[in-house]
C-alpha atoms as a PDB file:
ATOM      1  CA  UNK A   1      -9.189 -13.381   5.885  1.00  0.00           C
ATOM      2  CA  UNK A   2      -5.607 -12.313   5.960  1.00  0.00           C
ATOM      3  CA  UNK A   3      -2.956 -13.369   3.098  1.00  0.00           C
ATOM      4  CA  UNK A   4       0.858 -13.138   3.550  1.00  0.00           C
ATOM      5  CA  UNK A   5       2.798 -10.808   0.834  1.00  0.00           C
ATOM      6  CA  UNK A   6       6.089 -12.392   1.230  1.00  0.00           C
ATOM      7  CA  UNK A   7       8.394 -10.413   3.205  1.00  0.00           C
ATOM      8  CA  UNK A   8      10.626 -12.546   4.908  1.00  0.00           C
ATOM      9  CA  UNK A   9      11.326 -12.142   8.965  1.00  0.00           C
ATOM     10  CA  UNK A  10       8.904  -9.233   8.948  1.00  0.00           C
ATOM     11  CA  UNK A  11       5.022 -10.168   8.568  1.00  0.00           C
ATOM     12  CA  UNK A  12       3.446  -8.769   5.872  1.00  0.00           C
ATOM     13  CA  UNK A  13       0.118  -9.510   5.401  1.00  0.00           C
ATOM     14  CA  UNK A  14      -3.202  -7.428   3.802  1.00  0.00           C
ATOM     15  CA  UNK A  15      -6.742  -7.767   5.524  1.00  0.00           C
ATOM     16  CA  UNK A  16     -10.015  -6.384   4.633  1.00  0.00           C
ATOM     17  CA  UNK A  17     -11.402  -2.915   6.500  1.00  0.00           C
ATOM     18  CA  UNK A  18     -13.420  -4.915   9.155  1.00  0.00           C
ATOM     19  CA  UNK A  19     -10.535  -6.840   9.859  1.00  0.00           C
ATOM     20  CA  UNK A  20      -8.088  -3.709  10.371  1.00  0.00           C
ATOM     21  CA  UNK A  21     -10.534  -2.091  12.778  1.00  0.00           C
ATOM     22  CA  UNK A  22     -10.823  -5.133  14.868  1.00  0.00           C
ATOM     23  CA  UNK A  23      -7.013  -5.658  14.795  1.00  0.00           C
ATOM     24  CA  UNK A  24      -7.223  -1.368  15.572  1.00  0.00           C
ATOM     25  CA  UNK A  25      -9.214  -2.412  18.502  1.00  0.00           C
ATOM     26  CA  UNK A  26      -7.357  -5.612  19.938  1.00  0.00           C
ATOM     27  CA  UNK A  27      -3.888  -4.373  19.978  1.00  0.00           C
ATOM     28  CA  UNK A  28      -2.711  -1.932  22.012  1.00  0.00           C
ATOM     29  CA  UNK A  29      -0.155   0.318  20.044  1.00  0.00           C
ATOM     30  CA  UNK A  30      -1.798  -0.525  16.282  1.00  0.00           C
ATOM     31  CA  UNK A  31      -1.411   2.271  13.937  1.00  0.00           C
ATOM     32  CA  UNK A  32      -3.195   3.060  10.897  1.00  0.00           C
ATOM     33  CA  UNK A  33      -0.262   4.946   8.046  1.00  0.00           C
ATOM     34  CA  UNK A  34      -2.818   6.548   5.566  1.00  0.00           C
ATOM     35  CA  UNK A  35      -0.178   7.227   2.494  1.00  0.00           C
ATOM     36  CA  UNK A  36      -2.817   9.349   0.643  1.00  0.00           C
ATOM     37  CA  UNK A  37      -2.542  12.564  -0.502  1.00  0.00           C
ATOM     38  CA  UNK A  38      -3.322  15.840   1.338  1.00  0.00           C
ATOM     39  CA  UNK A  39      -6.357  16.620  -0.966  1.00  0.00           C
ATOM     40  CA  UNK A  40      -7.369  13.201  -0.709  1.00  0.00           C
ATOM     41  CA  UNK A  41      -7.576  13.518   3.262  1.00  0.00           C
ATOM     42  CA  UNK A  42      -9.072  17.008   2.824  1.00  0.00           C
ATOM     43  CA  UNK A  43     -11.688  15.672   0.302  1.00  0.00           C
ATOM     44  CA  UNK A  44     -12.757  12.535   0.636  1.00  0.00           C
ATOM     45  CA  UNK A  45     -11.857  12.059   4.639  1.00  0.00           C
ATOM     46  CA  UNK A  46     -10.092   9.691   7.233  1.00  0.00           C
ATOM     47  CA  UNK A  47     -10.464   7.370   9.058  1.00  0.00           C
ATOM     48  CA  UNK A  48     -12.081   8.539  12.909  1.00  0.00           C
ATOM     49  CA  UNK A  49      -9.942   6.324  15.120  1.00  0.00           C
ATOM     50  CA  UNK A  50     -11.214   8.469  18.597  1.00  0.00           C
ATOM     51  CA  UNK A  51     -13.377   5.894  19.675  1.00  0.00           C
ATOM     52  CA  UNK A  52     -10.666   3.333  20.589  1.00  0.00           C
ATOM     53  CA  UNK A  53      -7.721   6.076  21.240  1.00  0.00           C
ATOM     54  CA  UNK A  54      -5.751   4.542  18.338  1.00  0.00           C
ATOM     55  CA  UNK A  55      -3.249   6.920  15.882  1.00  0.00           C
ATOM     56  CA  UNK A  56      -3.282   8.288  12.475  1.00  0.00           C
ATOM     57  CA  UNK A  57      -0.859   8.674  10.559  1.00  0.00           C
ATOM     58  CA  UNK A  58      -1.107  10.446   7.476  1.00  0.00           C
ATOM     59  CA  UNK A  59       2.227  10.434   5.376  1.00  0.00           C
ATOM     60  CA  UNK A  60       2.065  11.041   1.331  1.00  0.00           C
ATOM     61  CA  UNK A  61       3.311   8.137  -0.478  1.00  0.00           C
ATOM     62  CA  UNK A  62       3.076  10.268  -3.644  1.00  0.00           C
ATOM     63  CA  UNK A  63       3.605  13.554  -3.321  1.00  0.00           C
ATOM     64  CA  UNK A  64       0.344  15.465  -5.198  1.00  0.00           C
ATOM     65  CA  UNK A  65      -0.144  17.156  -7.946  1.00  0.00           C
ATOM     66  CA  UNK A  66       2.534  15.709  -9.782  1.00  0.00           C
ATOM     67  CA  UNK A  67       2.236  12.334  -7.737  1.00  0.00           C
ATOM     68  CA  UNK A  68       5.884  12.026  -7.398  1.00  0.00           C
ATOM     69  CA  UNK A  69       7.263   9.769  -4.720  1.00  0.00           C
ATOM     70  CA  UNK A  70       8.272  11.106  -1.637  1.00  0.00           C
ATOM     71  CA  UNK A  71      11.265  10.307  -0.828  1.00  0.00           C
ATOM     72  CA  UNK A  72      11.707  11.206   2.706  1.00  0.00           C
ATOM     73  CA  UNK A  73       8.651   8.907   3.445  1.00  0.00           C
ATOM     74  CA  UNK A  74      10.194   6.947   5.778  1.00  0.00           C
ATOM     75  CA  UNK A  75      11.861   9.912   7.529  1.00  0.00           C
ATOM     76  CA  UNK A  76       8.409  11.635   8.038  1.00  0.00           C
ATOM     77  CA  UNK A  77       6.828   7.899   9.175  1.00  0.00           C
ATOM     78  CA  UNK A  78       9.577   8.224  11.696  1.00  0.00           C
ATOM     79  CA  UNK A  79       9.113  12.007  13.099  1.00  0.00           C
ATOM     80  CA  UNK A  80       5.640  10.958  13.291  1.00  0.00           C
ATOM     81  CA  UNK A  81       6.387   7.910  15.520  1.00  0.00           C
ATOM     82  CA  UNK A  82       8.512  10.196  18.322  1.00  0.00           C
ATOM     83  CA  UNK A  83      10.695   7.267  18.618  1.00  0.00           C
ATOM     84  CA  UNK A  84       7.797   4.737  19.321  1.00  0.00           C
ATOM     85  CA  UNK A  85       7.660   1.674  17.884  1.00  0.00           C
ATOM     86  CA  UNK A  86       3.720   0.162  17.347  1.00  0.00           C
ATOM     87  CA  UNK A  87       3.410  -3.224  17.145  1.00  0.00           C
ATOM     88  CA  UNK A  88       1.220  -2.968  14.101  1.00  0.00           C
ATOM     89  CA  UNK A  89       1.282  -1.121  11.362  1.00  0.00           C
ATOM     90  CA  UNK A  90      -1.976  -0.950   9.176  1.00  0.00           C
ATOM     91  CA  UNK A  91      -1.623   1.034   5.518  1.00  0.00           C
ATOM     92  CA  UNK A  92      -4.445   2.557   3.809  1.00  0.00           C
ATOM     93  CA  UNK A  93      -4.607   4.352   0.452  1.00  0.00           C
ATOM     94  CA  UNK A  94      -7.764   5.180  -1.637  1.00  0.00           C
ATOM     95  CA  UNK A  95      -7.803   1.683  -3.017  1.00  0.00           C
ATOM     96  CA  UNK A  96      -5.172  -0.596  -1.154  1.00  0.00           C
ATOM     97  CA  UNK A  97      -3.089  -0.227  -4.240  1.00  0.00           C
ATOM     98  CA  UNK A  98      -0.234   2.408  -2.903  1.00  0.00           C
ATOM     99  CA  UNK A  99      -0.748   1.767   0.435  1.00  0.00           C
ATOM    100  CA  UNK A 100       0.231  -1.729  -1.179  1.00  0.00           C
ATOM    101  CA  UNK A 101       3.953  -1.011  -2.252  1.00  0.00           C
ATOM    102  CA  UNK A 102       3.993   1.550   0.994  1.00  0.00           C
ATOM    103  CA  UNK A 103       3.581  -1.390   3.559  1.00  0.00           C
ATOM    104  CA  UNK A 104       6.705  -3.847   1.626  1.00  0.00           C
ATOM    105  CA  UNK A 105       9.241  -0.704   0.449  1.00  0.00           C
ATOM    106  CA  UNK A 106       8.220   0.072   4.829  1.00  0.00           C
ATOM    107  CA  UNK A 107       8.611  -3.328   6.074  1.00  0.00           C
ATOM    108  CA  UNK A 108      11.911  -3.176   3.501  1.00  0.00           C
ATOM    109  CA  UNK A 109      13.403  -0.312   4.879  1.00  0.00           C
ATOM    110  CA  UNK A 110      12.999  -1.566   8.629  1.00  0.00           C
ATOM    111  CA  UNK A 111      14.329  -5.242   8.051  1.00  0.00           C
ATOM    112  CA  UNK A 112      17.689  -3.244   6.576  1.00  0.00           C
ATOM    113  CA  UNK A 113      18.116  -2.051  10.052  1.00  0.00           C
ATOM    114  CA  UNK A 114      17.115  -5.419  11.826  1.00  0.00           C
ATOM    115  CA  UNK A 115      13.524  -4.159  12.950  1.00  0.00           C
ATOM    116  CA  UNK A 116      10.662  -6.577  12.115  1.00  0.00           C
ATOM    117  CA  UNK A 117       7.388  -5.374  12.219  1.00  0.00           C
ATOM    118  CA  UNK A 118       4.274  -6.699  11.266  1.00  0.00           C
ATOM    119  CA  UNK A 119       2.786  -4.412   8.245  1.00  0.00           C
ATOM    120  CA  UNK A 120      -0.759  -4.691   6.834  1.00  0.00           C
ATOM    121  CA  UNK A 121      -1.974  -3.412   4.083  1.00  0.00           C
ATOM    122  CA  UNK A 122      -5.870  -2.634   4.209  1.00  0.00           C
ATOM    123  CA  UNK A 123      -7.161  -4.328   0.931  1.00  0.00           C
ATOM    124  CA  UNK A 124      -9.360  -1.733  -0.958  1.00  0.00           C
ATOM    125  CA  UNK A 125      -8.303   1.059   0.752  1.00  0.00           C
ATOM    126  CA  UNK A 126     -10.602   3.797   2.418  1.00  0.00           C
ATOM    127  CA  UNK A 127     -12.711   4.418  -0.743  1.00  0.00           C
ATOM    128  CA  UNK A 128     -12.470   0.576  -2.630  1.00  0.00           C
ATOM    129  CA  UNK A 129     -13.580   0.040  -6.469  1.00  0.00           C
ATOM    130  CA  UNK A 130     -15.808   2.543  -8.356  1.00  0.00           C
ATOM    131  CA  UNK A 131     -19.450   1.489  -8.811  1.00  0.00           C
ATOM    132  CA  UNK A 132     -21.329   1.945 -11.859  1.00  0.00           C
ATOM    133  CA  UNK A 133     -21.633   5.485 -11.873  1.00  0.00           C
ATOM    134  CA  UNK A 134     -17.586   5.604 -11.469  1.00  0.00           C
ATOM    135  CA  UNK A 135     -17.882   6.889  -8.310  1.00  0.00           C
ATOM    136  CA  UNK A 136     -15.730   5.222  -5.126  1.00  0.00           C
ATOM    137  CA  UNK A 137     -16.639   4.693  -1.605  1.00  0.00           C
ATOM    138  CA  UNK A 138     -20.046   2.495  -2.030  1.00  0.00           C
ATOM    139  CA  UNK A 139     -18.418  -0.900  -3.122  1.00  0.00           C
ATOM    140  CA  UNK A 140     -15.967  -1.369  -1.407  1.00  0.00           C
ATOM    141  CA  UNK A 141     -13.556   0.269   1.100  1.00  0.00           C
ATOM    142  CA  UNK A 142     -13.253   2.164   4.657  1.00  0.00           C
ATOM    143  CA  UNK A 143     -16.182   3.804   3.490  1.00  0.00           C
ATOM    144  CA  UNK A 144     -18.768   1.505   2.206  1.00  0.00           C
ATOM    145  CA  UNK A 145     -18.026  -1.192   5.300  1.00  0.00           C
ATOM    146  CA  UNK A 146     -19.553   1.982   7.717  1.00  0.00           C
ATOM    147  CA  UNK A 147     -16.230   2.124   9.453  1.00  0.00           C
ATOM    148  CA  UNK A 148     -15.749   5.834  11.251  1.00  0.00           C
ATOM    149  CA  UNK A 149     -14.505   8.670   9.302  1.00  0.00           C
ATOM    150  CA  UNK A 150     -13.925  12.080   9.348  1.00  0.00           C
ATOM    151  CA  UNK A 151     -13.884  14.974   6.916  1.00  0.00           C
ATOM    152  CA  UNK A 152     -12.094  18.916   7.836  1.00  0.00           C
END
């Protein structure tokens, strides 16, 4: 079930995998922002959104290999757009923790300039927890909830 983060005007909200990929599949001009890194798309994948013509998105939140913040984040969220404006936004990091402060410092941002939009951040990102054996992707996650995904 969705819970509210606390952005006022805006909606802000986080939701588990399953419920992002419905949400993907209901509403028209939905989104998914994956704020990972480029080895982390190259390595461990992304989402496959083909099957129900929806967009990715993939804009660094931290910058690797020093993990710095990007700072022209928003400004490359933007180009990406080409002036569109989806009514939903759904975030997705490795664990739901950046995508996390991407999805409020986003929804931020946008209220500055009198936009609301309604942000989600997909709780335990595209790879969730680690199991046992420390690795990710079996718990929790994109991954382990058999959503589509891609790798290069």
């Amino acid at each position: 079930m969705s819970s509210k983060l606390g952005i006022q005007n805006s909606v802000v909200d986080e939701v588990s995998p399953q419920e992002a990929w419905a949400g993907l599949k209901t509403q028209g001009s939905a989104v998914v922002v994956d704020v990972r890194s480029r080895p982390e798309w190259s390595f461990s994948g992304k989402p496959d959104l083909t099957s129900i013509d929806r967009r990715l998105l993939c804009v660094e939140w931290k910058i690797w290999p020093q993990m710095a913040p990007n700072l022209g984040f928003l400004s490359d969220l933007e180009e990406m757009l080409i002036g569109e404006m989806p009514e939903r936004f759904f975030f997705l990091c490795r664990t739901g923790d950046r995508s996390f402060m991407a999805v409020q410092e986003f929804s931020r941002q946008m209220q500055s300039r009198g936009i609301n939009l309604h942000c989600t951040n997909i709780r335990s990102g595209f790879e969730g927890e680690k199991d046992e054996s420390g690795h990710r992707g079996k718990i929790s996650g994109w991954k382990a909830e058999g959503l589509p995904w891609m790798q290069d």
